[in-house]
Protein backbone atom coordinates (compact mmCIF):
# COMPACT_ATOMS: atom_id res chain seq x y z
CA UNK A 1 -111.10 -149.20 76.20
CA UNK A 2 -107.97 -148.57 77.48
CA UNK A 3 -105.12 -145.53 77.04
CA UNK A 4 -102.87 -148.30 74.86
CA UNK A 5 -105.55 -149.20 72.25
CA UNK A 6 -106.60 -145.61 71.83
CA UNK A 7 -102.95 -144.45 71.14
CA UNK A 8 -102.53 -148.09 68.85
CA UNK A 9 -105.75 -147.40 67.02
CA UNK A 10 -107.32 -150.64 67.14
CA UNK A 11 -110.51 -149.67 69.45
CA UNK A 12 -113.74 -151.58 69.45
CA UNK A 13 -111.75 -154.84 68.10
CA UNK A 14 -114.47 -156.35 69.89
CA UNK A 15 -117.07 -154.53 69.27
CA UNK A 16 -119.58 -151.66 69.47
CA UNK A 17 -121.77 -149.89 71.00
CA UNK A 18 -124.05 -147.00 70.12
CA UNK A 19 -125.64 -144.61 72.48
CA UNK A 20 -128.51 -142.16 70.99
CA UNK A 21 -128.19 -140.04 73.66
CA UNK A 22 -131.08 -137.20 73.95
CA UNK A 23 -128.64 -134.51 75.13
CA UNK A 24 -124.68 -133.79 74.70
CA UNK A 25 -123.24 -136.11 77.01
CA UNK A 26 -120.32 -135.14 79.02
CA UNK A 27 -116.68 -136.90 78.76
CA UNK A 28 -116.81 -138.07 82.34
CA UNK A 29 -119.68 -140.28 80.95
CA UNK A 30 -117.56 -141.52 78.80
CA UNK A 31 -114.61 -142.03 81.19
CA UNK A 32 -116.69 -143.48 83.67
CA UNK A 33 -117.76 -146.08 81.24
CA UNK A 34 -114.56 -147.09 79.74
CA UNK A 35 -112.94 -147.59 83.25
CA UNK A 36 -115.38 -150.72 84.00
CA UNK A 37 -116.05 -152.31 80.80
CA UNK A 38 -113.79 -154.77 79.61
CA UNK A 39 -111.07 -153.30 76.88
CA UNK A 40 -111.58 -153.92 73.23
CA UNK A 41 -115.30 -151.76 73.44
CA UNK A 42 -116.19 -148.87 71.94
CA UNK A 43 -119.25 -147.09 72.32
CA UNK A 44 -120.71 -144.78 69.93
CA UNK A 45 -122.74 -141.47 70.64
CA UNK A 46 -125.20 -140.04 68.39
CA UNK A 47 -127.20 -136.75 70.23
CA UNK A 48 -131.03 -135.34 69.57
CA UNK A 49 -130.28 -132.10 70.65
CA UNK A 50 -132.97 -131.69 74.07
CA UNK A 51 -131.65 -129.07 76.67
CA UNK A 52 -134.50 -129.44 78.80
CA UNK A 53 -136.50 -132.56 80.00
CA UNK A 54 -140.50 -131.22 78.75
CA UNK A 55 -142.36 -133.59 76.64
CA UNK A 56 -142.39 -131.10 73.48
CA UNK A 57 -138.58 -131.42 73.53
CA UNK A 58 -139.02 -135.34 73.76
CA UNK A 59 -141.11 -135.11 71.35
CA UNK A 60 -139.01 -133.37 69.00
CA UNK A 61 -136.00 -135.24 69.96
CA UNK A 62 -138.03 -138.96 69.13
CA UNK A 63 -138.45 -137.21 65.78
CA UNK A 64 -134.69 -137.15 65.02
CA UNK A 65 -134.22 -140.98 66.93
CA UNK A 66 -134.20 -143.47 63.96
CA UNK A 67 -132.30 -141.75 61.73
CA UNK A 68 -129.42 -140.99 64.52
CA UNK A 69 -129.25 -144.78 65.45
CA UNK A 70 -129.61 -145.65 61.78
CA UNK A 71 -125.91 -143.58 61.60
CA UNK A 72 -124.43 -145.79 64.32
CA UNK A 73 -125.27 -148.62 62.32
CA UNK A 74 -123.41 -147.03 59.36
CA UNK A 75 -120.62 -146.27 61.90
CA UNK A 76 -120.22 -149.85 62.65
CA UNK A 77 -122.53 -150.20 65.89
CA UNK A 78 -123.86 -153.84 66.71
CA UNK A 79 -125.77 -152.79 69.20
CA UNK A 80 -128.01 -149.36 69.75
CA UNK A 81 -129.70 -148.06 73.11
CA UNK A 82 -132.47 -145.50 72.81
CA UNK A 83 -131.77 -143.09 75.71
CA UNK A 84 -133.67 -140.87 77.99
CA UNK A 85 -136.80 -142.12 79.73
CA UNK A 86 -138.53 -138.98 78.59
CA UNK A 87 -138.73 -140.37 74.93
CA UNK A 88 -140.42 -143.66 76.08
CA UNK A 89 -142.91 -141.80 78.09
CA UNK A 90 -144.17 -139.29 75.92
CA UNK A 91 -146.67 -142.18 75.12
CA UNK A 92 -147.01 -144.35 78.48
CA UNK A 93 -146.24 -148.23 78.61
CA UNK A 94 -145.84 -150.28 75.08
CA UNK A 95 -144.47 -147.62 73.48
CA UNK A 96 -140.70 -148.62 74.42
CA UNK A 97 -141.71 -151.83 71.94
CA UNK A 98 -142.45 -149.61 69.30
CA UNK A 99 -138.84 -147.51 69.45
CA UNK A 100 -137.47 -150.61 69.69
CA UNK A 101 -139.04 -152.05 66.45
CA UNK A 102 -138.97 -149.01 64.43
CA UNK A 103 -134.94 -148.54 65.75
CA UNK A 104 -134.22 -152.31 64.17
CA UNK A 105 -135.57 -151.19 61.18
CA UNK A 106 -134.22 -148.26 60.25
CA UNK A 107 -130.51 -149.28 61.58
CA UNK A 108 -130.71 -153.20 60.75
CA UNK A 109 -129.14 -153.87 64.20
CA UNK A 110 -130.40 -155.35 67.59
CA UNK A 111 -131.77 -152.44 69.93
CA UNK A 112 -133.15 -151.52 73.55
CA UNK A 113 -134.44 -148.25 75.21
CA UNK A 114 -133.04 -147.19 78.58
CA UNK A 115 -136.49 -147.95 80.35
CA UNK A 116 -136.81 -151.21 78.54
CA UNK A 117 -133.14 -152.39 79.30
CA UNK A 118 -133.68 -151.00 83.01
CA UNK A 119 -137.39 -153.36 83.21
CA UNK A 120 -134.91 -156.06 82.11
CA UNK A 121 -132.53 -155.77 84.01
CA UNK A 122 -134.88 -155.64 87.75
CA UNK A 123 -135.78 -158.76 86.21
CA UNK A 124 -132.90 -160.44 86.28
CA UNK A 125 -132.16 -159.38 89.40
CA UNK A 126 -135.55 -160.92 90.60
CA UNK A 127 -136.86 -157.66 92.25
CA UNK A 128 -139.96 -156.43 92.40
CA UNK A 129 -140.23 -153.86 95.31
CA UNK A 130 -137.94 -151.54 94.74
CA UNK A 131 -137.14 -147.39 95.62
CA UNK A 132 -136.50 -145.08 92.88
CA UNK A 133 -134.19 -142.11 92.97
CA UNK A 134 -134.48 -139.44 89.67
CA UNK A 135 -133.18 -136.25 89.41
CA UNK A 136 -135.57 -135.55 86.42
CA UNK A 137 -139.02 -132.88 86.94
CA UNK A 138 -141.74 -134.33 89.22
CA UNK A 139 -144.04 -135.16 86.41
CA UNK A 140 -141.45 -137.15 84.34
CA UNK A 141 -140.64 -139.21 87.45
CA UNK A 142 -144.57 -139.77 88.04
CA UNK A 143 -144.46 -140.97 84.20
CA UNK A 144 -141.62 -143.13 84.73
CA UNK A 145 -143.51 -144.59 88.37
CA UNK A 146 -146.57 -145.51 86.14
CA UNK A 147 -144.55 -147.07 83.73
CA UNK A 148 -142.84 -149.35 85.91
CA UNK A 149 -145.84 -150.16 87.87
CA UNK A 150 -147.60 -150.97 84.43
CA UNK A 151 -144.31 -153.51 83.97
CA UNK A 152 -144.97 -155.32 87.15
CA UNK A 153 -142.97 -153.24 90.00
CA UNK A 154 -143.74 -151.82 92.66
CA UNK A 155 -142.55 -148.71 93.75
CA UNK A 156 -142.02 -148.04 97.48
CA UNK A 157 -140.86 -144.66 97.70
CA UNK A 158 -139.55 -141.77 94.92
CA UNK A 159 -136.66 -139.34 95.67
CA UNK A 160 -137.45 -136.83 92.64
CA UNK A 161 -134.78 -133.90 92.86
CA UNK A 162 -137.22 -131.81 90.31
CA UNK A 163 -134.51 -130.65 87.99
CA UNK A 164 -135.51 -129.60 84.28
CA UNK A 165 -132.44 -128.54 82.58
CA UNK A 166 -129.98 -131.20 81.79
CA UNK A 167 -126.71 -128.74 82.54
CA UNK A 168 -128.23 -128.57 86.13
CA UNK A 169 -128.42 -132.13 86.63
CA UNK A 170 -124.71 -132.68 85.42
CA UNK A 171 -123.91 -129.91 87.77
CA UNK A 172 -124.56 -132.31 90.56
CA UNK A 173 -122.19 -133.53 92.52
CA UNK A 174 -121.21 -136.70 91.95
CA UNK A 175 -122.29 -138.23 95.11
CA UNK A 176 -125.78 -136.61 94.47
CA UNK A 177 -127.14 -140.10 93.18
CA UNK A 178 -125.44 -141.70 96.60
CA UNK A 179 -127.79 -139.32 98.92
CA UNK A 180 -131.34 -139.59 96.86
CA UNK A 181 -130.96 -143.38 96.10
CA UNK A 182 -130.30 -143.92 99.49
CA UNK A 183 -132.77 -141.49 101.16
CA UNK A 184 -135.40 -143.27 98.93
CA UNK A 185 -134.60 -146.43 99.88
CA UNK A 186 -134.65 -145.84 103.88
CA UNK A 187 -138.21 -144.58 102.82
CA UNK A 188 -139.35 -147.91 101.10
CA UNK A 189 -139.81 -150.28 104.02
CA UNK A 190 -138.87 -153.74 102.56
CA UNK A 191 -137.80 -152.75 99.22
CA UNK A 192 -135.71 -155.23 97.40
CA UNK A 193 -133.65 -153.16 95.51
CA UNK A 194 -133.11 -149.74 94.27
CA UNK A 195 -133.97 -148.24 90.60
CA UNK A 196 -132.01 -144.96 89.47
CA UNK A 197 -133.10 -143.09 85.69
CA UNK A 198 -130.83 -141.08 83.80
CA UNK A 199 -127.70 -141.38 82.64
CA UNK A 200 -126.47 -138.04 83.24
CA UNK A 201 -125.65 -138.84 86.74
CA UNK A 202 -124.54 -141.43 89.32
CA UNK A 203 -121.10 -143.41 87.89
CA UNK A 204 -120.17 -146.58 88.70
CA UNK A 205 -118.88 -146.04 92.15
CA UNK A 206 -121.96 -144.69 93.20
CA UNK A 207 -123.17 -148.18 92.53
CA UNK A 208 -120.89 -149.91 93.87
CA UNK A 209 -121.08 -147.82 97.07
CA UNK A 210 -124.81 -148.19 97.50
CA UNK A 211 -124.77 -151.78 97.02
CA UNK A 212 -121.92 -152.22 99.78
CA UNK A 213 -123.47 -149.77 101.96
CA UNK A 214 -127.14 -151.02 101.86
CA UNK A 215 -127.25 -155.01 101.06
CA UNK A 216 -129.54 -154.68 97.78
CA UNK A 217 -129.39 -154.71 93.76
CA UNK A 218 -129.20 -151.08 92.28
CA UNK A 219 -129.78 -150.91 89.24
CA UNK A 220 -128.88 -147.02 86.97
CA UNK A 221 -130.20 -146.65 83.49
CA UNK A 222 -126.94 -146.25 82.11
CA UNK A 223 -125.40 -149.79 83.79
CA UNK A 224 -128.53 -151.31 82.22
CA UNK A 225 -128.40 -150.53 78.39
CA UNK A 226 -124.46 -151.51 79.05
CA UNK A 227 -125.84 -154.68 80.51
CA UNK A 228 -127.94 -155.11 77.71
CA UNK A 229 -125.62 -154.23 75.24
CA UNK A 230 -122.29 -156.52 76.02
CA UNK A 231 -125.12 -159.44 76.45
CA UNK A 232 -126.51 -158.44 72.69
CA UNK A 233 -122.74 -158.57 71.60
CA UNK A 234 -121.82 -161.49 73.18
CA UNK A 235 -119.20 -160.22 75.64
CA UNK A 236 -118.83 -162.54 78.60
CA UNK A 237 -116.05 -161.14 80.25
CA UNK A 238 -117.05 -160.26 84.20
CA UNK A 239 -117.73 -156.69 84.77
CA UNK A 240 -116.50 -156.73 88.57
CA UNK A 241 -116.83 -152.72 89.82
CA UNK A 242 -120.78 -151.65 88.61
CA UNK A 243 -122.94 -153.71 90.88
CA UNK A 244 -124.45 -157.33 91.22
CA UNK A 245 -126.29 -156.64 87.68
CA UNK A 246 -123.51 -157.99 85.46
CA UNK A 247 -123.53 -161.20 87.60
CA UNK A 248 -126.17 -162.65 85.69
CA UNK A 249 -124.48 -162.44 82.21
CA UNK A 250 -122.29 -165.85 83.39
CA UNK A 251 -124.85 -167.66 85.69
C-alpha cells in the first residue's frame, strides 16, 4: 500500500487481508509490511488482548479468536491468519486444523494459523533440517519444537531468548532476530534452512540479510501467513525484498 492510495482512498483495490493478531501490534509491523508487498493490499488487524505469552492467556485469547476473524470478514477480509504460535499449542499438533476449520466457519472466508502457514511454507521450500530462533519463554519454544517435529522437521538447534511479556520482545532491537537466527543456525550442523516464530520481531530486512549472509531459506511467521495469504488471494505479483519464500508463488 503505498503513501498515494492512502491519501486517494482507494486501498485494498486488490484485496485484503486480515490479521487476528493475539496482542496490539505495533505500526512498524505495519510499515514493515506495506513496504514489500505489492500496492493495492490492505491488511486488516483484529487483537485478543494477551500481554503475556502463558498458556492461560492463550487460552483466553483462543476464546475471543472466531468471533474477531468473523469481524474481518464483515470488514471485507478474503483472507484471515490466526496468529501467535501460543494459540496453536495450547493443544499440541492437529489442533492448528481445528482453528482453521472452526475460523472458515464462523467468518465464511479461506484461513491459516501462523504455525500452519509457517509448516507450509518449509515445505515449499523443500527443507527439512532446519534451526529455529524464538524470542518467546523456553517452554513455548519446546511446544513449538514438538510441534514441528510432529509435522515432519527436524530441528537442529533452538536459540530461545526466554522473553514472556510481549512489550519486551518489541523492545528488541531490530537486529535481535539477525543475531539468534544466526547463532542458531551456526549451531545446527547441516541445517537446510532457518525457522523464526513470532511476528513481533525480525522485518523483512532481517530476512533478507540472513539469507544473503548465510546461503539458506529463512522462513519468519509473519512472511509466511503473507505468503499464504497473497497465494489464497490470488496475487502473483513477485515479492522481491522478504526472502526466497515468495519464489515459489510463480514457479
Amino acid at each position: 500500500m503505498s503513501l498515494e492510495e492512502i491519501r486517494d482512498g482507494v486501498t485494498g483495490w486488490r484485496g485484503k487481508l486480515g490479521w487476528v493478531s493475539p496482542a496490539v501490534p505495533y505500526s512498524s509491523s505495519l510499515v514493515d509490511v506495506h513496504s514489500v508487498i505489492p500496492d493495492g493490499i490492505e491488511i486488516l488487524i483484529a487483537t485478543l488482548g494477551i500481554t503475556a505469552i502463558t498458556d492461560e492467556q492463550a487460552q483466553m485469547a483462543l476464546s475471543r479468536a472466531y468471533e474477531a476473524a468473523a469481524r474481518l470478514a464483515t470488514a471485507g477480509a478474503g483472507f484471515v491468519s490466526v496468529d501467535g504460535a501460543p494459540l496453536v499449542c495450547t493443544r499440541g499438533f492437529g489442533f492448528d486444523k481445528e482453528i482453521i476449520k472452526n475460523v472458515e466457519q464462523a467468518a465464511k472466508i479461506p484461513a491459516t494459523t501462523d504455525l500452519t502457514a509457517a509448516v507450509d511454507a518449509l515445505r515449499a521450500l523443500k527443507l527439512r533440517r532446519i534451526a529455529m530462533a524464538s524470542p518467546l519463554p523456553d517452554a513455548m519454544n519446546a511446544k513449538i519444537r514438538k510441534f514441528m517435529e510432529d509435522s515432519g522437521f527436524e530441528v537442529a538447534s533452538l536459540n530461545s531468548l526466554n522473553i514472556t511479556f510481549n512489550r519486551d520482545i518489541h523492545a528488541l532491537p531490530q537486529n535481535a532476530a539477525y543475531g539468534a537466527a544466526r547463532k542458531a543456525y551456526m549451531e545446527a550442523a547441516g541445517a537446510e534452512g532457518i525457522y523464526i516464530p513470532c511476528g513481533a520481531w525480525c522485518p523483512a530486512w532481517v530476512v533478507r540479510a540472513l539469507e544473503a549472509d548465510l546461503g539458506v531459506p529463512v522462513v519468519h511467521s509473519r512472511q509466511a501467513t503473507t505468503w499464504a495469504g497473497l497465494k489464497a488471494l490470488k496475487i502473483r505479483e513477485p515479492v522481491t525484498r522478504w526472502g526466497r519464500l515468495f519464489q515459489t508463488l510463480y514457479a
